[in-house]
Protein backbone atom coordinates (compact mmCIF):
# COMPACT_ATOMS: atom_id res chain seq x y z
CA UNK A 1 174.49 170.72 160.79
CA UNK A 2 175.55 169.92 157.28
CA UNK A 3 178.81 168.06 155.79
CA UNK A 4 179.88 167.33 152.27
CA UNK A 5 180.92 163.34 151.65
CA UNK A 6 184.05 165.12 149.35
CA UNK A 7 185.55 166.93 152.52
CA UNK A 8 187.23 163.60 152.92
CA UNK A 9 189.94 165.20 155.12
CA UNK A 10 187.81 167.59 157.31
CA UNK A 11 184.63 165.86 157.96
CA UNK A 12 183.92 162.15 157.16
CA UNK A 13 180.96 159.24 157.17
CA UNK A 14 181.24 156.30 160.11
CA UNK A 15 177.95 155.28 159.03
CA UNK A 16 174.47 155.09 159.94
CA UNK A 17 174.12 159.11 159.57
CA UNK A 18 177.28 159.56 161.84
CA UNK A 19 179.87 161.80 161.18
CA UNK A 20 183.26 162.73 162.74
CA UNK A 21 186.30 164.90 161.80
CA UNK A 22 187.67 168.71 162.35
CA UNK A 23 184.38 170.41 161.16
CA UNK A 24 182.45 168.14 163.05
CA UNK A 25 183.62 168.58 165.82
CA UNK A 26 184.13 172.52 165.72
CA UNK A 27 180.40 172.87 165.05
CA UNK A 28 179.80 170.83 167.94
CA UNK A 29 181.51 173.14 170.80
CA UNK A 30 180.21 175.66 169.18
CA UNK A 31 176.86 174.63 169.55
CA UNK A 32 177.83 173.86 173.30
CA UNK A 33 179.06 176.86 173.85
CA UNK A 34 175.87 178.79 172.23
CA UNK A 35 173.39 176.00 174.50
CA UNK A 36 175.33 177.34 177.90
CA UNK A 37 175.32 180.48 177.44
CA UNK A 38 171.42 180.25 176.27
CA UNK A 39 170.99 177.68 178.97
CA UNK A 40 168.92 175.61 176.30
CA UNK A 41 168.38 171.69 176.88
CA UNK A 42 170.22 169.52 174.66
């Protein structure tokens, strides 16, 4: 997963590689989602 440092609104830097916001976290569930229904590890 990917984000641009100039989508200051939707995705955002807390350091050390980290990084929160709205596309962050929609990309996260989902890549939950997919990993259930796959049953793949984490």
């Amino acid at each position: 997963m990917g984000v641009r440092e100039s989508s200051g609104g939707l995705s955002f830097t807390l350091g050390d590689g980290k990084f929160a916001g709205f596309h962050v976290d929609l990309c996260e569930r989902v890549l939950a989602d997919i990993r259930n229904s796959w049953a793949c590890p984490r």
